[in-house]
Protein backbone atom coordinates (compact mmCIF):
# COMPACT_ATOMS: atom_id res chain seq x y z
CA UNK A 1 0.00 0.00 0.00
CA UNK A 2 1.25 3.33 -1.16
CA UNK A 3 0.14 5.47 1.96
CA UNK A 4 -0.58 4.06 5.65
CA UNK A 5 -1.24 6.52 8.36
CA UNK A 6 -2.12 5.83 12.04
CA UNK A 7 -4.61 8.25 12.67
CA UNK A 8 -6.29 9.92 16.33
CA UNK A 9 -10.56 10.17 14.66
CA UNK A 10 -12.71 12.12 17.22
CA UNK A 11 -16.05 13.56 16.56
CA UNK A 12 -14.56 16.45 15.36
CA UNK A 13 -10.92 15.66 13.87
CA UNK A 14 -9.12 13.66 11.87
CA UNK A 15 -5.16 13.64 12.49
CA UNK A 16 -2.65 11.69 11.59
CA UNK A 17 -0.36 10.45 14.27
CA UNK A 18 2.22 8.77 12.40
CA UNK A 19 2.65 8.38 8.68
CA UNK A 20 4.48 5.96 5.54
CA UNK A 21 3.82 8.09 2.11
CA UNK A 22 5.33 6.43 -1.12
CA UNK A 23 3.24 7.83 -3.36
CA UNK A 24 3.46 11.78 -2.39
CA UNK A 25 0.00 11.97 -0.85
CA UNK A 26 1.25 15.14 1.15
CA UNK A 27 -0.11 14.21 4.88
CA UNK A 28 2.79 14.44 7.60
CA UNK A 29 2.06 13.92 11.59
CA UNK A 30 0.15 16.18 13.00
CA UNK A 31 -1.96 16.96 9.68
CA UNK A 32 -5.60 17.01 8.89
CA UNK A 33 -8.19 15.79 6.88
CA UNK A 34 -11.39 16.81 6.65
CA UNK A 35 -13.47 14.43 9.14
CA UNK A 36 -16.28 14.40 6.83
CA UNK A 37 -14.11 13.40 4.21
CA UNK A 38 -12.64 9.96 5.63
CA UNK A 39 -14.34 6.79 5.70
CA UNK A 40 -12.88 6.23 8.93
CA UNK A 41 -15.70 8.77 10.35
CA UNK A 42 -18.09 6.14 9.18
CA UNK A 43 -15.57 3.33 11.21
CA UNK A 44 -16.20 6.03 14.36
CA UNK A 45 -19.58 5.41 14.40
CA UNK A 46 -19.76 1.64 13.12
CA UNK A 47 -16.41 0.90 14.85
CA UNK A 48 -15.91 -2.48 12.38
CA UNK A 49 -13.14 -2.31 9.86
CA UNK A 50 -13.70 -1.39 6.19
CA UNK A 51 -11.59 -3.18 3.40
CA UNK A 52 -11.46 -2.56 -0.23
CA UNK A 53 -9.67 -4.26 -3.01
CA UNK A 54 -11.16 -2.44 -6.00
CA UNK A 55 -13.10 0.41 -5.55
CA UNK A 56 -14.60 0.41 -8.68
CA UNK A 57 -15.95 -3.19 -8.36
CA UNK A 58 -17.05 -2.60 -4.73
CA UNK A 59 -21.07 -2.22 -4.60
CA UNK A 60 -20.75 -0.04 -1.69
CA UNK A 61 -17.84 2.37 -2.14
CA UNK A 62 -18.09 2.56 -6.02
CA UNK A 63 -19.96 5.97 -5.61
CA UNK A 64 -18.01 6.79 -2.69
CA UNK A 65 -17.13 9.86 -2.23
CA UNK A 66 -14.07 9.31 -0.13
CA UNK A 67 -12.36 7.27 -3.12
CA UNK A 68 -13.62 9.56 -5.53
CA UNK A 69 -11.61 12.55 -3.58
CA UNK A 70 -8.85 10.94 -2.52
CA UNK A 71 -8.23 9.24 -5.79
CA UNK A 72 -7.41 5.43 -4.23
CA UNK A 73 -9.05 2.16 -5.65
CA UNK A 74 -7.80 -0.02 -2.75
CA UNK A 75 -8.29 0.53 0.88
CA UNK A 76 -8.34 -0.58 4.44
CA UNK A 77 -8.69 0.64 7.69
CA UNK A 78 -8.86 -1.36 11.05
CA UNK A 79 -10.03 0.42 14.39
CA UNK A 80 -8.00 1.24 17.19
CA UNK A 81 -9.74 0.55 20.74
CA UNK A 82 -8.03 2.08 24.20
CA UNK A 83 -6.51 -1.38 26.29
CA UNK A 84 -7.89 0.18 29.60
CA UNK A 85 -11.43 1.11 28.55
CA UNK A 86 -12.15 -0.42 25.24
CA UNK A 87 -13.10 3.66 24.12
CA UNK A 88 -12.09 4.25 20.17
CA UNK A 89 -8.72 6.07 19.66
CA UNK A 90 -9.05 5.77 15.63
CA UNK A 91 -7.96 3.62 13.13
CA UNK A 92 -4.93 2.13 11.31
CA UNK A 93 -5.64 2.84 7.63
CA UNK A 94 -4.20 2.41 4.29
CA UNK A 95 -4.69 3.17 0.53
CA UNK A 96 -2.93 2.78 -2.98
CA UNK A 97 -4.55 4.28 -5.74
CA UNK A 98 -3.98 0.91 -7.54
CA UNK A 99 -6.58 -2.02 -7.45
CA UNK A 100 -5.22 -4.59 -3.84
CA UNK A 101 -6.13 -8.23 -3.04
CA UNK A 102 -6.53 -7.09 0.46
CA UNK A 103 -9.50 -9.58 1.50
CA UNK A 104 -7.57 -12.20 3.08
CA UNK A 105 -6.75 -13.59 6.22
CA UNK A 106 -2.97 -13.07 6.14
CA UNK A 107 -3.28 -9.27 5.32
CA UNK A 108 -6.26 -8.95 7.75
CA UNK A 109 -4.43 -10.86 10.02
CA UNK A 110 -1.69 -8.74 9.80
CA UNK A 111 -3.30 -5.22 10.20
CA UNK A 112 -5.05 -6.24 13.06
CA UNK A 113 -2.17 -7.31 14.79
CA UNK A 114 0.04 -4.15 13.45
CA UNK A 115 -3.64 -2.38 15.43
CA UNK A 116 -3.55 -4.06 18.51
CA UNK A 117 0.30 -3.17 18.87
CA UNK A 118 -0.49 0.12 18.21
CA UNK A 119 -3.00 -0.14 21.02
CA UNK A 120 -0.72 -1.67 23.36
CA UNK A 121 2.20 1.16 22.58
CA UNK A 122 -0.88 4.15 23.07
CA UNK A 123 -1.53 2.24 26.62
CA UNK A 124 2.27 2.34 27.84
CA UNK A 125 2.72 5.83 26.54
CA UNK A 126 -0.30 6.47 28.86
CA UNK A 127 1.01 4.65 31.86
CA UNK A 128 4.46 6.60 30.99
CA UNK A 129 2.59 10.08 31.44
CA UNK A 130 0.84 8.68 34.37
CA UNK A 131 3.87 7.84 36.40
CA UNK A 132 6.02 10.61 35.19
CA UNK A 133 1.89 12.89 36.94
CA UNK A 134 2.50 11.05 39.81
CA UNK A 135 6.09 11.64 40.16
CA UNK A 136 5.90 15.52 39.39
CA UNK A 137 3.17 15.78 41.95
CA UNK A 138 5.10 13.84 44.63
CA UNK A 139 8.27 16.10 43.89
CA UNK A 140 5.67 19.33 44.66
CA UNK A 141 3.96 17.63 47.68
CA UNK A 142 7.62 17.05 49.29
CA UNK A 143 8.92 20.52 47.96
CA UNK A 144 5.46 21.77 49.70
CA UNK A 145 6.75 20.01 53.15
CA UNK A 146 10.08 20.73 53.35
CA UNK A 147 9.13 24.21 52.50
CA UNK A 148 6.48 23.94 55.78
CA UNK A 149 8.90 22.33 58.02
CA UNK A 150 11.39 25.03 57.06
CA UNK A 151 8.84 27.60 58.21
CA UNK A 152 8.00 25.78 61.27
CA UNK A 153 11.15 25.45 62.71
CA UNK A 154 11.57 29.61 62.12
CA UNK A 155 8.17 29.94 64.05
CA UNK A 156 9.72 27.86 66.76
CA UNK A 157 12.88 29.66 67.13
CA UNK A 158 11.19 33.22 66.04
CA UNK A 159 6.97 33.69 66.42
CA UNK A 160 6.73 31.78 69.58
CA UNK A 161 9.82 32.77 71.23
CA UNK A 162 8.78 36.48 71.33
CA UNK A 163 5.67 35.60 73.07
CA UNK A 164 7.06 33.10 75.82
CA UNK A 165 10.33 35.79 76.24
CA UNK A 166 7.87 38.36 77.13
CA UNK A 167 5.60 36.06 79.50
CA UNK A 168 9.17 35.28 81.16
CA UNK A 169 9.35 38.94 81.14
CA UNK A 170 6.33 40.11 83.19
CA UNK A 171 6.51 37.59 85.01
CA UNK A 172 9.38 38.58 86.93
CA UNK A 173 7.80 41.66 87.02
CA UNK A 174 5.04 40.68 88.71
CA UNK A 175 6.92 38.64 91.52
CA UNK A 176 9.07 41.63 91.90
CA UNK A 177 5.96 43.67 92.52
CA UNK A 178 4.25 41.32 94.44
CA UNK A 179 7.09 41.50 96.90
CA UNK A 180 7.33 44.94 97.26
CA UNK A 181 3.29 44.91 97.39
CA UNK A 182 2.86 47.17 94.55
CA UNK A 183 -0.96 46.45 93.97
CA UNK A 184 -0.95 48.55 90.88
CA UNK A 185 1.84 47.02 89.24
CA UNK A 186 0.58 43.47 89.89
CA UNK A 187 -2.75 44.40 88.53
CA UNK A 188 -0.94 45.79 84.56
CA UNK A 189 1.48 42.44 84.85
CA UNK A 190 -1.25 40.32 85.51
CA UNK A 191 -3.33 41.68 82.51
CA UNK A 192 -0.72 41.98 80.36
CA UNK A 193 0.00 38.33 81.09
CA UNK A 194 -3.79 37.35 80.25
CA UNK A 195 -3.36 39.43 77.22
CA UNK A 196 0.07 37.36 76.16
CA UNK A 197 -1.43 34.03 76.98
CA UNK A 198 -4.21 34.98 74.58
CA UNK A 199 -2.64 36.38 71.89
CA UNK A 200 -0.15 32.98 72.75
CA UNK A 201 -3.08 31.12 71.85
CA UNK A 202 -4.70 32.53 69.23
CA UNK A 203 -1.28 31.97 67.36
CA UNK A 204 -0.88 27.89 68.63
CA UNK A 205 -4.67 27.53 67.42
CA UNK A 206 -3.79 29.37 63.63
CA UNK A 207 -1.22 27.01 63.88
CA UNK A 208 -3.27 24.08 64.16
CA UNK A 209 -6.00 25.22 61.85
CA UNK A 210 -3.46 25.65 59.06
CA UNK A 211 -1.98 21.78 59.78
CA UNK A 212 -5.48 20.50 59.58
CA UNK A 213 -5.59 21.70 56.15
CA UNK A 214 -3.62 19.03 55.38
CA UNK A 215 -5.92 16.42 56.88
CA UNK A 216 -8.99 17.76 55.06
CA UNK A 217 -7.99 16.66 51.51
CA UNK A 218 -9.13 13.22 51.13
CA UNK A 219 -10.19 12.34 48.13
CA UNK A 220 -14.05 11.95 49.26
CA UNK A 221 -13.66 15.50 50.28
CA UNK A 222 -14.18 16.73 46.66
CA UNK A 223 -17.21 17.64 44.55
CA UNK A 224 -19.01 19.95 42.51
CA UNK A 225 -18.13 23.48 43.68
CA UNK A 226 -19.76 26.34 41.85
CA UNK A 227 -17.18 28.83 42.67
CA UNK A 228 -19.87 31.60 42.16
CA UNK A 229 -21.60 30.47 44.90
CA UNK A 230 -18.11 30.49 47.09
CA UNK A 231 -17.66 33.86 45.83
CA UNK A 232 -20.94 35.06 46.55
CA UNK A 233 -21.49 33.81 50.05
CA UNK A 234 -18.26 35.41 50.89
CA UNK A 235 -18.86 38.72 49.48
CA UNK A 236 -22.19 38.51 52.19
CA UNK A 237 -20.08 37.63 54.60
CA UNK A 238 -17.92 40.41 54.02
CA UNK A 239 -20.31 42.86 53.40
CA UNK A 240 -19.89 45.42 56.88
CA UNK A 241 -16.06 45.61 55.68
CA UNK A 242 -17.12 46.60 51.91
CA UNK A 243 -19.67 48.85 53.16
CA UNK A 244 -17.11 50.46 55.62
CA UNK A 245 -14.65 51.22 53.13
CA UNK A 246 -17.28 52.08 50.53
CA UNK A 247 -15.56 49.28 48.45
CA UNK A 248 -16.62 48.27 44.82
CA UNK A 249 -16.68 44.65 43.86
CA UNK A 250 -16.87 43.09 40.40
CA UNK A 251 -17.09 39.79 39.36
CA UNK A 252 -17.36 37.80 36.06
CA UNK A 253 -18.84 34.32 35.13
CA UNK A 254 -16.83 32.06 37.53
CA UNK A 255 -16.02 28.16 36.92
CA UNK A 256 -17.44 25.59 38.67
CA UNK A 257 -14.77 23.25 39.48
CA UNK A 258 -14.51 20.16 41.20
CA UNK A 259 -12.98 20.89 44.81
CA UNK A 260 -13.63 21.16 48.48
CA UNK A 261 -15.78 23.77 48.73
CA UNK A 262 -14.80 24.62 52.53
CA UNK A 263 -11.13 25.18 51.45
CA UNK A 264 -12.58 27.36 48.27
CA UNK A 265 -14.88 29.47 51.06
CA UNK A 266 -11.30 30.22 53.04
CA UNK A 267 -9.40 30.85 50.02
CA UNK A 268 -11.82 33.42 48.75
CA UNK A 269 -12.31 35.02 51.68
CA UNK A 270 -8.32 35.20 52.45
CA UNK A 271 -7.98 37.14 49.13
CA UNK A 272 -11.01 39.06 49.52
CA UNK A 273 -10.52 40.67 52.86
CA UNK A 274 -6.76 41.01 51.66
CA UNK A 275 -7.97 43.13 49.53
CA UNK A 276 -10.05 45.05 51.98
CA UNK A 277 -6.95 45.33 54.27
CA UNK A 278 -4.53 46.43 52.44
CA UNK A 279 -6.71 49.23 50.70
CA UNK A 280 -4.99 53.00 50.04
CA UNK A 281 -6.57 54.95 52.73
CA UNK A 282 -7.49 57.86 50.55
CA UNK A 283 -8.54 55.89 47.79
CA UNK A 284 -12.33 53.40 47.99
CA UNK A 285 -10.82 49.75 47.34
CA UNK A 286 -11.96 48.02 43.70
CA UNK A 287 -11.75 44.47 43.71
CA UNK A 288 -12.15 42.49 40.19
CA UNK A 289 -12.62 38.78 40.04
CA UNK A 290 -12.52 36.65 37.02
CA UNK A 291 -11.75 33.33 35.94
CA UNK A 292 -10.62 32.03 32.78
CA UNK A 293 -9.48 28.66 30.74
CA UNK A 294 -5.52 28.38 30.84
CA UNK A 295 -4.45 27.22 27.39
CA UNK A 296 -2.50 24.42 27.42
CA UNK A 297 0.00 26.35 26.25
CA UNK A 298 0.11 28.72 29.31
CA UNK A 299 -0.32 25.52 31.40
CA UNK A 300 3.06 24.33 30.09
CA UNK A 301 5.29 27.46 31.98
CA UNK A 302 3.84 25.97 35.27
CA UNK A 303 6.39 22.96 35.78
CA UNK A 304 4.27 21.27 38.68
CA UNK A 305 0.90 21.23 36.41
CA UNK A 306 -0.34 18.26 35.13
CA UNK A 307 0.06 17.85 31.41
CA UNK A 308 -3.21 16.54 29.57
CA UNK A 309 -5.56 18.41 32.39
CA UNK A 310 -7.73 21.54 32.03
CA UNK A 311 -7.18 24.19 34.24
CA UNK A 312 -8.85 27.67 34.96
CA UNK A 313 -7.28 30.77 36.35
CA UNK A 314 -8.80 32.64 38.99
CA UNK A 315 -7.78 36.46 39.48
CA UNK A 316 -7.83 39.01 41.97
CA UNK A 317 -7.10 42.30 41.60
CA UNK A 318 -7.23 45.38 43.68
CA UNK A 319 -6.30 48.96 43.83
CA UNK A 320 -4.40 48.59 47.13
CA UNK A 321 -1.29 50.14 48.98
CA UNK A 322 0.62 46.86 46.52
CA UNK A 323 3.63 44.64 47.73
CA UNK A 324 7.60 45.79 48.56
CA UNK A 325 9.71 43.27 45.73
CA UNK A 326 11.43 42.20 49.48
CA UNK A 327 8.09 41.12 50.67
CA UNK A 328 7.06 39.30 47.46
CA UNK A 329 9.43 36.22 48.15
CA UNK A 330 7.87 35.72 51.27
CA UNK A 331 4.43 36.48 51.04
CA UNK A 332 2.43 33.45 51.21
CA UNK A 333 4.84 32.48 54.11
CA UNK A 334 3.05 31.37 57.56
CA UNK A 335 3.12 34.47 60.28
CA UNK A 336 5.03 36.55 57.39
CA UNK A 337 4.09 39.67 59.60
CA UNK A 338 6.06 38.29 62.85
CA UNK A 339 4.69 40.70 65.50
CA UNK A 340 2.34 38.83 68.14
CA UNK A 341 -0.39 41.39 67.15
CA UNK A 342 -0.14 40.94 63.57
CA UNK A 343 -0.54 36.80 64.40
CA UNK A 344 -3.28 38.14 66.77
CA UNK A 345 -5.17 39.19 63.89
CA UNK A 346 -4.21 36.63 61.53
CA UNK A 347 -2.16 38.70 59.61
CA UNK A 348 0.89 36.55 57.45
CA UNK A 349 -1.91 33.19 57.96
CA UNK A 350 -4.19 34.14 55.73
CA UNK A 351 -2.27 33.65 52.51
CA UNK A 352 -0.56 30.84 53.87
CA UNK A 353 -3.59 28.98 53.99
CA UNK A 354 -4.23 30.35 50.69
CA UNK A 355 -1.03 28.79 49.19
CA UNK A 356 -1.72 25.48 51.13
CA UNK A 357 -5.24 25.25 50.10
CA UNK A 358 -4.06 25.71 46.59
CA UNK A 359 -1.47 23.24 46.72
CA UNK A 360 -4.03 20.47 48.32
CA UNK A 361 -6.13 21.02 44.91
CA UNK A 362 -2.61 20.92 42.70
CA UNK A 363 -2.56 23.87 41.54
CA UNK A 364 -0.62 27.10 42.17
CA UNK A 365 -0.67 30.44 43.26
CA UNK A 366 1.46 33.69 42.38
CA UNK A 367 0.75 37.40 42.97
CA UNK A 368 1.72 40.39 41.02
CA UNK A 369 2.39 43.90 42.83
CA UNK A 370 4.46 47.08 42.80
CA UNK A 371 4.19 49.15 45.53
CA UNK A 372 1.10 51.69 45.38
CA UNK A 373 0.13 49.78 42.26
CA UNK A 374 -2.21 47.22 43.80
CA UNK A 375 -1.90 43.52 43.75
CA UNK A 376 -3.03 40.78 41.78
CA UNK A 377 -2.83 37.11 42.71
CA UNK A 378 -3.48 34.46 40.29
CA UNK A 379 -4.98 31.29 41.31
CA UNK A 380 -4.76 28.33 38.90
CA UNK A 381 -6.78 25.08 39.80
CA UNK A 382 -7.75 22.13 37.72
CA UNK A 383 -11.23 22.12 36.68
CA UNK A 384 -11.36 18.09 37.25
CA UNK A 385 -9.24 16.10 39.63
């Protein structure tokens, strides 16, 4: 046979995958044909082989129009099924434009086995890109933990030392006061104490709501989220803070994405009230939301992203007071702010959860700033695990 082409048919292409042209037909991988054009559309819907040996003696295909356009009198093509699901992939198909005895068992024979190794070669290439998934998201998961442990160990020796230092702190005070029976002084140690030990634990308890993230991924955990649902419930929620600052809001069609909608609700919000936070003080805060497709060509800058998966990125932009270029490396960092009354008021958790949540879906996070320009963080999530 002059031309033989392995070729991917879907209800809406026809492409060839690999090709062997001796007679100059002009298709190279990666090219086209019409899908209306092929028989093997026909093989799509039928999915039985179609063989030929003389097109102008064959009943069926003598009026073809296939043959007619293509200019070939002989012809087969045998269908290519999926190992793991039995689904159509498309067809192994040849043609000559010369007359073939191709109705016997030793060519059929052949073809079909030349198919089912074609099969068999699709379904390692696919356990290939499944392993080499599985590896690139097991290289981000430990990145993601040595990256927390790192963090943790500078909370140990930084965030909570300042806390227990100044605990120490008054409470020498305080015994020295006590002694000398300085009412007044005991009384401002004593509530500055209480104040410390709550401020101590608000931080522990941040701490341990930001660890549980991790144990609230399960698989199970996932469904359907409408993510302008998330989006709206917050913006309720939020609603004496945008009021307050007289801040405007906009939003476009949002995905709906398959995720745990919990984590999506704090990851909203996070950004959200970020937004409301860092707001110029002489300026009303805008906030813009959208969400888009990510080509796969975008996809493909993002090392840690799943080839062969859709994804969507989620923006958010504001007109706020923007980001130092110092601060930028370390702004999804936990307790980036490292004050006790920044941790007080979650300041430097939010985004960490934001980043964590993000990673627990596989996707990633970056923001965008220059200082008095505003921020914008871009979220980018598959749409299906």
């Amino acid at each position: 046979m002059g031309f033989a082409a392995v070729a991917r048919v879907t209800r809406e292409k026809w492409i060839a995958c690999g090709v062997r042209d001796e007679i100059q037909f002009g298709l190279t991988p990666g090219g086209e044909l019409k899908l209306e054009s092929t028989i093997c559309n026909e093989i799509r819907d039928s999915l039985k082989p179609v063989i030929i040996d003389h097109v102008q003696e064959d009943p069926e295909f003598c009026n073809h129009h296939t043959p007619r356009q293509y200019g070939f009198q002989s012809y087969i093509s045998i269908p290519i099924f999926l190992r793991h699901d039995g689904s159509f992939f498309g067809t192994l198909c040849a043609i000559d434009p010369r007359p073939a005895q191709l109705k016997n068992p030793r060519v059929i024979g052949m073809f079909n086995l030349f198919a089912d190794l074609i099969a068999f070669h699709i379904a390692a290439l696919q356990e290939i890109d499944k392993a080499q998934s599985l590896l690139r998201n097991s290289d981000m998961q430990l990145r993601g933990y040595q990256e927390e442990i790192r963090q943790y160990q500078h909370i140990s020796n930084h965030n909570l030392q300042e806390p227990l230092r100044k605990l120490r702190l008054f409470g020498d005070i305080l015994l020295s006061a006590s002694a000398r029976g300085d009412r007044d002084k005991v009384e401002s140690s004593t509530l500055r104490i209480n104040e410390l030990a709550r401020g101590f634990s608000t931080m522990i308890q941040q701490l341990t709501d930001f660890s549980s993230l991790s144990l609230r991924s399960a698989k199970t955990d996932f469904e359907i989220t409408d993510l302008n649902v998330i989006f709206a419930d917050i913006v309720s929620r939020l609603s004496p803070s945008l009021k307050e600052r007289k801040a405007t809001i906009d939003c476009g069609i949002l995905h709906t994405i398959t995720a745990i909608p919990g984590q999506m609700s704090r990851l909203f919000y996070h950004l959200i009230n970020n937004a409301i936070i860092y707001a110029k003080t002489d300026v009303a805060p805008f906030i813009k939301v959208y969400s888009h497709d990510l080509s796969p060509e975008a996809a493909g800058k993002y090392p840690f992203l799943l080839p062969g998966r859709r994804y969507c990125e989620i923006c958010f932009i504001d007109n706020g007071i923007g980001i130092e270029a110092i601060q930028l490396k370390k702004i999804f960092d936990i307790f980036t702010h490292s004050s006790l009354k920044a941790a007080e008021s979650g300041v430097g958790m939010g985004l960490a959860q934001c980043r964590k949540i993000v990673a627990n879906h596989h996707g990633q996070i970056t923001v965008h700033s220059e200082p008095g320009e505003g921020a914008t963080f871009s979220v980018i999530l598959p749409v299906e695990p």
